[in-house]
C-alpha atoms as a PDB file:
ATOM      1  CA  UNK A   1     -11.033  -5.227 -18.545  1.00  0.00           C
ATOM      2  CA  UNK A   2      -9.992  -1.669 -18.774  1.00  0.00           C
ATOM      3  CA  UNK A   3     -11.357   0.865 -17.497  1.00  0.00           C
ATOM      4  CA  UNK A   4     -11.582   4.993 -18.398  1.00  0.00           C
ATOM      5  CA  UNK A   5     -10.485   6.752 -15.406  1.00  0.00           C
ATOM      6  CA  UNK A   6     -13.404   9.837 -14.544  1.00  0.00           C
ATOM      7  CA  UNK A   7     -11.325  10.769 -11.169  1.00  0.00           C
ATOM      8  CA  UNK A   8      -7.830  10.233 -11.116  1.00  0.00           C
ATOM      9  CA  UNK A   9      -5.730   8.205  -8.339  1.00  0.00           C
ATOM     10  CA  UNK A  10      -3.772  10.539  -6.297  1.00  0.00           C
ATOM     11  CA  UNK A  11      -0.399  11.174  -7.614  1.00  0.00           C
ATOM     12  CA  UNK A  12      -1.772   9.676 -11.230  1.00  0.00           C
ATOM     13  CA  UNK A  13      -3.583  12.064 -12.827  1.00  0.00           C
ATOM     14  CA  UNK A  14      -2.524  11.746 -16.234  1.00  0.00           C
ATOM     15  CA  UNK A  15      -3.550   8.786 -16.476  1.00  0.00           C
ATOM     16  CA  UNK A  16      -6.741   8.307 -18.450  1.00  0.00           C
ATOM     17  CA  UNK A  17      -7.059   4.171 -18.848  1.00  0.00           C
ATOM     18  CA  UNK A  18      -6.350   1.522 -16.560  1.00  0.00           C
ATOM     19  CA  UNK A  19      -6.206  -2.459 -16.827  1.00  0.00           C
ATOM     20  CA  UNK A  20      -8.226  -4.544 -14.184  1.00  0.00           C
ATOM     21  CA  UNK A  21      -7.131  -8.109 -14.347  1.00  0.00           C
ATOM     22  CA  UNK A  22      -7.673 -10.809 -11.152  1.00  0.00           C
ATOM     23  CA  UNK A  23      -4.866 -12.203  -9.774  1.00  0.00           C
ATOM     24  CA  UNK A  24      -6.792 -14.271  -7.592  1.00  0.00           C
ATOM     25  CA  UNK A  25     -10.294 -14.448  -5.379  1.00  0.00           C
ATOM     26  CA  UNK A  26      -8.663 -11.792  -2.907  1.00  0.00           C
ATOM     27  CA  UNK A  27      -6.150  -9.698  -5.083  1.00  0.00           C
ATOM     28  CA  UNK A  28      -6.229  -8.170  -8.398  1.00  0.00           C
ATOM     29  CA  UNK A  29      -3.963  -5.517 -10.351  1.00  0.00           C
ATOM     30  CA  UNK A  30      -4.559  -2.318 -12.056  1.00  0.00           C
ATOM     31  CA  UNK A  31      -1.784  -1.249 -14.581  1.00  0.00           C
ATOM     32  CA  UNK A  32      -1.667   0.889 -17.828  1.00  0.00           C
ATOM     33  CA  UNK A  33      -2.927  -1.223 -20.774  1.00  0.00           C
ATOM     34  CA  UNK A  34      -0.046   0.513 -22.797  1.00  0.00           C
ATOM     35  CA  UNK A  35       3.333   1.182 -21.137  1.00  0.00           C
ATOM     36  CA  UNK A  36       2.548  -1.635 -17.895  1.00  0.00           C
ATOM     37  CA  UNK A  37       3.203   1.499 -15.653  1.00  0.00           C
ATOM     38  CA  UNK A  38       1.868   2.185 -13.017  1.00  0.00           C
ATOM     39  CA  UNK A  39       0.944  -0.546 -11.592  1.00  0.00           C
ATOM     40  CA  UNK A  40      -0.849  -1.472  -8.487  1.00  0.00           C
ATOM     41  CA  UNK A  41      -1.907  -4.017  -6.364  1.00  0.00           C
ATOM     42  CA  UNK A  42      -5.589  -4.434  -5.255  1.00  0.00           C
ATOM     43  CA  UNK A  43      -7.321  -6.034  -2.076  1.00  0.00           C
ATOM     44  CA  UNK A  44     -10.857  -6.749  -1.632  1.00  0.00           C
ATOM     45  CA  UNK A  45     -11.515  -4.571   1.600  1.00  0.00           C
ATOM     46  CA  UNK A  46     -15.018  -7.059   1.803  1.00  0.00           C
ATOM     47  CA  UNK A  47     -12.742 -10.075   2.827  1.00  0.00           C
ATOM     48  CA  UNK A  48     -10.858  -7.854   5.870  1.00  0.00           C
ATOM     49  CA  UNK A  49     -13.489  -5.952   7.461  1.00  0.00           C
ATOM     50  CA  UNK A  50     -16.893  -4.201   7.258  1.00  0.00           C
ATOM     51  CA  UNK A  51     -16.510  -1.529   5.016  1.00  0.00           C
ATOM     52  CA  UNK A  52     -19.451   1.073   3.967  1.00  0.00           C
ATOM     53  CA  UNK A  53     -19.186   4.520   2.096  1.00  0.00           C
ATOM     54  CA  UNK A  54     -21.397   6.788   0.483  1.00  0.00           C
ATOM     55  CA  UNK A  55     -20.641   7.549  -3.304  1.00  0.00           C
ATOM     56  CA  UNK A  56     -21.001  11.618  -4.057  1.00  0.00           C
ATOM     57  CA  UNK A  57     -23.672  11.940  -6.603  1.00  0.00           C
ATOM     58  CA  UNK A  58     -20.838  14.208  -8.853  1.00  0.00           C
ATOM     59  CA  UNK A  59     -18.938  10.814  -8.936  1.00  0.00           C
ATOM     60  CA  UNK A  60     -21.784   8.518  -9.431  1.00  0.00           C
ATOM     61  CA  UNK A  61     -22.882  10.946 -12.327  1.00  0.00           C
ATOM     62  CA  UNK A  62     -19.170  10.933 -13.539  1.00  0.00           C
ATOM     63  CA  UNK A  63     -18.596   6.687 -13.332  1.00  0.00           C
ATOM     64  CA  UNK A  64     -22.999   6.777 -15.030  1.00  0.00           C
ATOM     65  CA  UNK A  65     -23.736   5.168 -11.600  1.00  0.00           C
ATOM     66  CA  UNK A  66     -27.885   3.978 -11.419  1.00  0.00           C
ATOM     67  CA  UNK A  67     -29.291   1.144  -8.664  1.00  0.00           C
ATOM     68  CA  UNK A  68     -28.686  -1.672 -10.895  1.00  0.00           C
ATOM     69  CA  UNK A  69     -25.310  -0.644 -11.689  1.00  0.00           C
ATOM     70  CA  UNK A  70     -22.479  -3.776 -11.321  1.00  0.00           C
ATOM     71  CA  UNK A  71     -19.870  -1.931  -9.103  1.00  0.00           C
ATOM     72  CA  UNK A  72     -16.393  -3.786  -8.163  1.00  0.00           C
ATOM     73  CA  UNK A  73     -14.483  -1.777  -4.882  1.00  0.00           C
ATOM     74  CA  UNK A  74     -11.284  -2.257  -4.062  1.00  0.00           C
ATOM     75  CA  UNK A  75      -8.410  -0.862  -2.029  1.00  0.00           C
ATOM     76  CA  UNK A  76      -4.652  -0.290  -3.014  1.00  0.00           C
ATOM     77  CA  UNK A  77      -2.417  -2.691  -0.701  1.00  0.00           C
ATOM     78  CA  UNK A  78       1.285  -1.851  -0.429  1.00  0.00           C
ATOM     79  CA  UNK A  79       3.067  -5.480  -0.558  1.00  0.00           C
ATOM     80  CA  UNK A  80       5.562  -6.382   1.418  1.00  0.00           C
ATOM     81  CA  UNK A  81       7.667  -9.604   2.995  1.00  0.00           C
ATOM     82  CA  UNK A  82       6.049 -11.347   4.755  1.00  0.00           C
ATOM     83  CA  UNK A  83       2.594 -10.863   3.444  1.00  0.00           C
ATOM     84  CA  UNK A  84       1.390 -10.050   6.758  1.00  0.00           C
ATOM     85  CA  UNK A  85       3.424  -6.523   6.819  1.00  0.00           C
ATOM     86  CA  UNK A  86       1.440  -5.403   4.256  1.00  0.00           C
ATOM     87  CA  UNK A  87      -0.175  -2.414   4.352  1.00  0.00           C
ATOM     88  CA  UNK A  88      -4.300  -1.076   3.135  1.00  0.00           C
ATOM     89  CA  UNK A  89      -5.144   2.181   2.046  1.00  0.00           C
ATOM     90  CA  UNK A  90      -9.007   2.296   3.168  1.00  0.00           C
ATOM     91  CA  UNK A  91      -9.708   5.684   2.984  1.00  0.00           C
ATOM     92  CA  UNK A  92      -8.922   6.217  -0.421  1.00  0.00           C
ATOM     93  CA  UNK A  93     -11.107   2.971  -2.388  1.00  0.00           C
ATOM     94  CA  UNK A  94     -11.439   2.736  -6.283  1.00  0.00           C
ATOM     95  CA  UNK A  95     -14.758   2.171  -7.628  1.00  0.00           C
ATOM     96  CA  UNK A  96     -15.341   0.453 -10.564  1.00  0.00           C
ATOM     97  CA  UNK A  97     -18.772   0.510 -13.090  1.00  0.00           C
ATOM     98  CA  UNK A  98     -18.650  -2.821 -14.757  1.00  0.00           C
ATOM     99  CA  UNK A  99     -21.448  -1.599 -16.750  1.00  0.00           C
ATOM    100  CA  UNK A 100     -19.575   1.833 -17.764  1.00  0.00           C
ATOM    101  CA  UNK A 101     -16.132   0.654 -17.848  1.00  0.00           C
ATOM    102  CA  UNK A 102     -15.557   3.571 -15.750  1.00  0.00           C
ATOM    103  CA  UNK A 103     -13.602   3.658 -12.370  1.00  0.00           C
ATOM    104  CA  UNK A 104     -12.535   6.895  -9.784  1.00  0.00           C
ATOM    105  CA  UNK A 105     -10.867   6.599  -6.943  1.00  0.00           C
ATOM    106  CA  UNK A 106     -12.901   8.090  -3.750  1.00  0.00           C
ATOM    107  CA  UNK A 107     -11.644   9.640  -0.784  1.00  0.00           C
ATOM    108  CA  UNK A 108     -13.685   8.786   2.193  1.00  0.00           C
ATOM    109  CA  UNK A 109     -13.725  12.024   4.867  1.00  0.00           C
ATOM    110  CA  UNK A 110     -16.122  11.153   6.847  1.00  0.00           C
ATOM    111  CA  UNK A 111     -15.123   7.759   8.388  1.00  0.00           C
ATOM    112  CA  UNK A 112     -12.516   7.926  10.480  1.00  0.00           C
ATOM    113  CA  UNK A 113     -12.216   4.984  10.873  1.00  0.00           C
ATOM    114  CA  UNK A 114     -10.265   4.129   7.575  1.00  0.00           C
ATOM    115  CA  UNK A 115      -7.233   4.729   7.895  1.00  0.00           C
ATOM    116  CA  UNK A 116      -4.456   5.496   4.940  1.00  0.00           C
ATOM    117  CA  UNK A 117      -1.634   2.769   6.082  1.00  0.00           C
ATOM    118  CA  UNK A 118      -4.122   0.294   7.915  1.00  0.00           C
ATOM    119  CA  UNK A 119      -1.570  -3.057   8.459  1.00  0.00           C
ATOM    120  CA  UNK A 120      -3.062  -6.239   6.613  1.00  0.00           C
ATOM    121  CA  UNK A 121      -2.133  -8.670   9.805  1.00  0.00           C
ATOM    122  CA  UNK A 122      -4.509  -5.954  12.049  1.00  0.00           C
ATOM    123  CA  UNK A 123      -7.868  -8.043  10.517  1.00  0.00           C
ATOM    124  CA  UNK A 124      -6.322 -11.308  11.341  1.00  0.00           C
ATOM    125  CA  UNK A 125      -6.988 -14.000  14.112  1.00  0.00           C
ATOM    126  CA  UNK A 126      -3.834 -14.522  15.962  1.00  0.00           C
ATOM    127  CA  UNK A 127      -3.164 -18.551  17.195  1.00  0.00           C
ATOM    128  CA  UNK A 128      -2.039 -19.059  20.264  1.00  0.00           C
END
């Protein structure tokens, strides 16, 4: 599905469309529809950890946000090898409007608590 972006991603603000597709129940990708570039890798923050932010009403006015809006949220994961030395970017999430086919990406200042480079093996259970 793509997506018109109303707030850019840091770094990307030229860009004006983006590509959601699901890679699989946990990850998906966002890339340019046209040139494949950039591209990014999505987590759903949901399956790590509780996570809770308020939307700004300027960017729930800008992605045409309403309480029976269908939102998707997701968080840009740095990949690496082994998968476990990957890292989350919780305080910046991207916020799609199913509805809309808008998305933004929000950054969260008042939760301390999500950090930038978060590491994915942090939010698991370690074996013995």
């Amino acid at each position: 599905m793509v997506f018109h972006v109303k707030a850019p991603i840091l770094g990307f603000e030229s860009i004006t469309q983006l590509e959601l597709m699901k890679i699989d129940d946990i990850f998906m990708r966002l890339q340019s529809p046209e040139t494949l570039e950039p591209s990014f890798t999505l987590i759903n923050p949901f399956v790590l950890r509780s996570y809770a932010f308020d939307i700004p009403a300027v960017l729930q006015e800008k992605l045409g946000i309403d309480d029976q809006s269908n939102l998707l949220v997701y968080n840009i994961v740095m990949i690496q090898s082994p998968i476990e030395k990957s890292t989350v970017n919780f305080a910046a999430p991207l916020i799609f409007n199913t509805d809309t086919h808008c998305m933004a990406q929000h950054i969260i200042n008042d939760h301390p608590e999500y950090g930038v480079i978060e590491p994915i093996d942090s939010f698991f259970t370690k074996e013995a």
